[in-house]
N, C-alpha and C. Protein backbone atom coordinates (compact mmCIF):
# COMPACT_ATOMS: atom_id res chain seq x y z
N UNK A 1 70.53 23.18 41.96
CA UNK A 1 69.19 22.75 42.27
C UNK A 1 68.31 23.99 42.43
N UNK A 2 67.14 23.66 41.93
CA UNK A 2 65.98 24.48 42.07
C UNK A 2 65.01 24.44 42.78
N UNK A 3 64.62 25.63 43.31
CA UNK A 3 63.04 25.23 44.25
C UNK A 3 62.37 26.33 44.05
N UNK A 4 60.90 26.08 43.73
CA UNK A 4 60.16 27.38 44.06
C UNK A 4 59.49 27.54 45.56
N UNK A 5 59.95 29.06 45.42
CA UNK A 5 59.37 29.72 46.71
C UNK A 5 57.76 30.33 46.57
N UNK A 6 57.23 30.50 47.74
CA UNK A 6 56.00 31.71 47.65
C UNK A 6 56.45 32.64 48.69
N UNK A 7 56.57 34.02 48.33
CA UNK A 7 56.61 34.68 49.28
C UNK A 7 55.04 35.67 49.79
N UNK A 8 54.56 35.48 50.87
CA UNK A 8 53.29 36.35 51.31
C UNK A 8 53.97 37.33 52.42
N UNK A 9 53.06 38.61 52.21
CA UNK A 9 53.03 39.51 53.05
C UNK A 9 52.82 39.11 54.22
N UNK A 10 53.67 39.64 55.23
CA UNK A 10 52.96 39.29 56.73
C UNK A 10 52.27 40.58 57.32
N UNK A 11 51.37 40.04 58.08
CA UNK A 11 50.75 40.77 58.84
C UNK A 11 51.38 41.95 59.54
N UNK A 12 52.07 41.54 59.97
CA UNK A 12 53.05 42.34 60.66
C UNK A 12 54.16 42.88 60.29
N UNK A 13 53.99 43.21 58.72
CA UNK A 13 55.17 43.42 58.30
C UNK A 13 56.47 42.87 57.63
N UNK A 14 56.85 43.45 56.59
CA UNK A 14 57.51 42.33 55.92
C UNK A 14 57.19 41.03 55.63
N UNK A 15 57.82 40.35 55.39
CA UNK A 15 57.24 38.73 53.93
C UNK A 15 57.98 38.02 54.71
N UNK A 16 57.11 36.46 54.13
CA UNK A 16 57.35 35.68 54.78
C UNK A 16 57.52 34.87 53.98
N UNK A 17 58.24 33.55 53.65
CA UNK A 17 58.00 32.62 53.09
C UNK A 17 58.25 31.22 52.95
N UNK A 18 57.99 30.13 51.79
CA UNK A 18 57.50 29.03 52.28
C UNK A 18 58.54 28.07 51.13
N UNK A 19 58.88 27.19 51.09
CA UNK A 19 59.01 26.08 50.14
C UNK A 19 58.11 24.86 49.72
N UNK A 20 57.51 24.74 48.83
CA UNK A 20 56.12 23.68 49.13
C UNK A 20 57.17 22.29 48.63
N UNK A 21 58.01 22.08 47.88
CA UNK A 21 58.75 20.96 48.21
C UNK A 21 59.55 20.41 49.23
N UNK A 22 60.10 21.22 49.89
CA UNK A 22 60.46 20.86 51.49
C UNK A 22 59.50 21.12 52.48
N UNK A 23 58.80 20.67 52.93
CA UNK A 23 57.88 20.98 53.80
C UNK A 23 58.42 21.06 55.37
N UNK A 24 58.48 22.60 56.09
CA UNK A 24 58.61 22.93 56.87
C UNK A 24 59.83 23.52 56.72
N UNK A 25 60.09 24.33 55.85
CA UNK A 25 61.36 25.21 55.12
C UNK A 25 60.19 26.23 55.16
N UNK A 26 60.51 27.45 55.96
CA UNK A 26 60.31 28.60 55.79
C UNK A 26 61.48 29.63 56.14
N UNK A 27 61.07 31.03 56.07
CA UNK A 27 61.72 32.00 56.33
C UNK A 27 60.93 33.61 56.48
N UNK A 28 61.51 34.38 56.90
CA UNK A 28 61.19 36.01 56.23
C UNK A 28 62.32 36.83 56.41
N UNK A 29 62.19 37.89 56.04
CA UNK A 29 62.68 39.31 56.19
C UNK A 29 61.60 40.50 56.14
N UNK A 30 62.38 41.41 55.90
CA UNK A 30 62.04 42.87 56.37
C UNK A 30 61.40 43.53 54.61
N UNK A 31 62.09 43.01 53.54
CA UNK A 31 62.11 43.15 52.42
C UNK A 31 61.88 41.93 51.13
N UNK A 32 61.68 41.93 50.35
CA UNK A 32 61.82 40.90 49.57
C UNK A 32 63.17 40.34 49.10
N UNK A 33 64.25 41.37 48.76
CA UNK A 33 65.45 40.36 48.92
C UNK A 33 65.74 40.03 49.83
N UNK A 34 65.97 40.85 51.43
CA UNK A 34 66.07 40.05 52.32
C UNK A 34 65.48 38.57 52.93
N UNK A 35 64.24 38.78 52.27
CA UNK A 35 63.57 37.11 52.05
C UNK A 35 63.89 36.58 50.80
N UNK A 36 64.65 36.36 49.69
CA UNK A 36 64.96 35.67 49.21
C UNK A 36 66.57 35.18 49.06
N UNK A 37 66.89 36.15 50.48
CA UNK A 37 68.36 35.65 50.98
C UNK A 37 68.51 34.85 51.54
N UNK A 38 67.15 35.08 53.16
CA UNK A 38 67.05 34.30 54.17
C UNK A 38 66.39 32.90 53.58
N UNK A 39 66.00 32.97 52.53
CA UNK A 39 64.41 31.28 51.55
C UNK A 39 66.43 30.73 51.50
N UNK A 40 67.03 31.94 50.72
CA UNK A 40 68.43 30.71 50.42
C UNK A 40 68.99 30.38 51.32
N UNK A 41 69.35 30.40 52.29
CA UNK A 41 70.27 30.56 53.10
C UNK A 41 69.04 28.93 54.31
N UNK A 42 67.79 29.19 54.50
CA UNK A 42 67.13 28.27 54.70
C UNK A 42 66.92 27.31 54.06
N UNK A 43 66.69 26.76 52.82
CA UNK A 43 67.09 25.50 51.83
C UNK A 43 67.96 25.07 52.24
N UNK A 44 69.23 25.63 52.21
CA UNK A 44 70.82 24.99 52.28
C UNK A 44 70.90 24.33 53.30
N UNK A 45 70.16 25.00 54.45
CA UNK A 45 70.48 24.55 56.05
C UNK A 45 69.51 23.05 55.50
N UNK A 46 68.52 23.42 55.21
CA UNK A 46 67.43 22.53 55.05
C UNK A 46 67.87 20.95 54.37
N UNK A 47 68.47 21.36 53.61
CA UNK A 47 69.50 20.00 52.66
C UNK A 47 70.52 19.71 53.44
N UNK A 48 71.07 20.18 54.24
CA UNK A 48 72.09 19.96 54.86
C UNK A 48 72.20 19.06 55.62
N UNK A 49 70.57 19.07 56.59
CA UNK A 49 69.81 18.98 57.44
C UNK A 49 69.05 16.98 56.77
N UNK A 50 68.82 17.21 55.66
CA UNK A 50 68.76 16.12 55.06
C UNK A 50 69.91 15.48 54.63
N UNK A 51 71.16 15.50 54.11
CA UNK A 51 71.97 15.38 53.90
C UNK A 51 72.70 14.01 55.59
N UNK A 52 72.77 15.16 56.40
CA UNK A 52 73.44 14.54 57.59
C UNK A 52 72.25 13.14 58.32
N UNK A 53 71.32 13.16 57.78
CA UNK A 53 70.01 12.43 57.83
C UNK A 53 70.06 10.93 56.95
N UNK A 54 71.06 11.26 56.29
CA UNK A 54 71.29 10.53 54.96
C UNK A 54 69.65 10.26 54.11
N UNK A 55 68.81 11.27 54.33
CA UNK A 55 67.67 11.20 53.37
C UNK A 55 67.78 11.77 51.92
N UNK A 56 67.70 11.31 50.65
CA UNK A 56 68.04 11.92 49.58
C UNK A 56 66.62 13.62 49.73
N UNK A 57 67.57 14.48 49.26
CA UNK A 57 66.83 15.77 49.00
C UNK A 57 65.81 15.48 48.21
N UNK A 58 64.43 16.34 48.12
CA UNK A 58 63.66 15.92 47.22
C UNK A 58 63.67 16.87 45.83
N UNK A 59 62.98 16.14 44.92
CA UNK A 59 63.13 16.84 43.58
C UNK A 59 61.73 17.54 43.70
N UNK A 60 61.92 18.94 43.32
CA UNK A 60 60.68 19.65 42.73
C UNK A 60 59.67 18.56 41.83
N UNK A 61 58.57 18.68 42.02
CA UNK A 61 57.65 18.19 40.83
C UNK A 61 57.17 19.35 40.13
N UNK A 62 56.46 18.81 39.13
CA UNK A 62 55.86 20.13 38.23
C UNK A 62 54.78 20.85 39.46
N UNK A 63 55.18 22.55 39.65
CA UNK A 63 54.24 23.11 40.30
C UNK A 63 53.64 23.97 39.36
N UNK A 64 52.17 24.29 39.64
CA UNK A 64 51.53 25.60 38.79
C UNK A 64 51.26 26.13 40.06
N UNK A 65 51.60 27.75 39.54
CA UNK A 65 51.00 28.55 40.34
C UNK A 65 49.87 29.40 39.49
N UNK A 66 48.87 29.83 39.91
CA UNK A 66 48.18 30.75 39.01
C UNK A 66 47.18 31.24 39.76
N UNK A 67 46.23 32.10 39.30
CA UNK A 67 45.27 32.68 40.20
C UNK A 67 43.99 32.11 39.03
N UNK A 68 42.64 32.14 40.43
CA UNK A 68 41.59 32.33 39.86
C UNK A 68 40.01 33.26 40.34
N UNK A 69 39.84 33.72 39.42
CA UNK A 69 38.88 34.86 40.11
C UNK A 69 37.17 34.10 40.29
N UNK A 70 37.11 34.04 40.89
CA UNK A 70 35.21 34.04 41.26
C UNK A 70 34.50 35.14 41.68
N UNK A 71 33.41 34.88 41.42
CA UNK A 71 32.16 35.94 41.94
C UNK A 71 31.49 35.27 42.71
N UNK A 72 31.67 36.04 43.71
CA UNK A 72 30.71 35.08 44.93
C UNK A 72 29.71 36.72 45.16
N UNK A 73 28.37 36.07 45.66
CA UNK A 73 27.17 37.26 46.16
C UNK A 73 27.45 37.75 47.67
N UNK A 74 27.20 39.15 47.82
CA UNK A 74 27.51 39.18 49.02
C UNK A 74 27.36 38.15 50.25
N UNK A 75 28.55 38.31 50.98
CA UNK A 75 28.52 37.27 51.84
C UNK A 75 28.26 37.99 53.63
């Protein structure tokens, strides 16, 4: 199974990140693999967590990620 992650910078250092198909699946580390150890290692618990729930896991839907630029006038 697949999930996409976002990982953002934290404020304070090191990344943080999120699962937008499980909602309320996060994680961080110190580094980016260390956050994409701790994103795995949080899913699993996370399904697990559903699992013992007897709720079926959910399926990814189609996500886009992308950026978009605007010009805004000084604000």
């Amino acid at each position: 199974m697949e999930y996409t992650i976002l990982i953002h910078q934290a404020e304070e250092g090191g990344f943080w990140s999120e699962v937008p198909a499980l909602p309320g699946c996060y994680s961080q580390g110190e580094t980016i693999d260390e956050t994409l150890h701790n994103t795995r290692e949080a899913i699993e618990a996370h399904l697990m967590a559903l699992k013992e729930d007897q709720v079926a896991a959910p399926l990814e839907e189609s996500l886009f990620i992308g950026k978009v630029r605007v010009e805004v006038a000084d604000l």
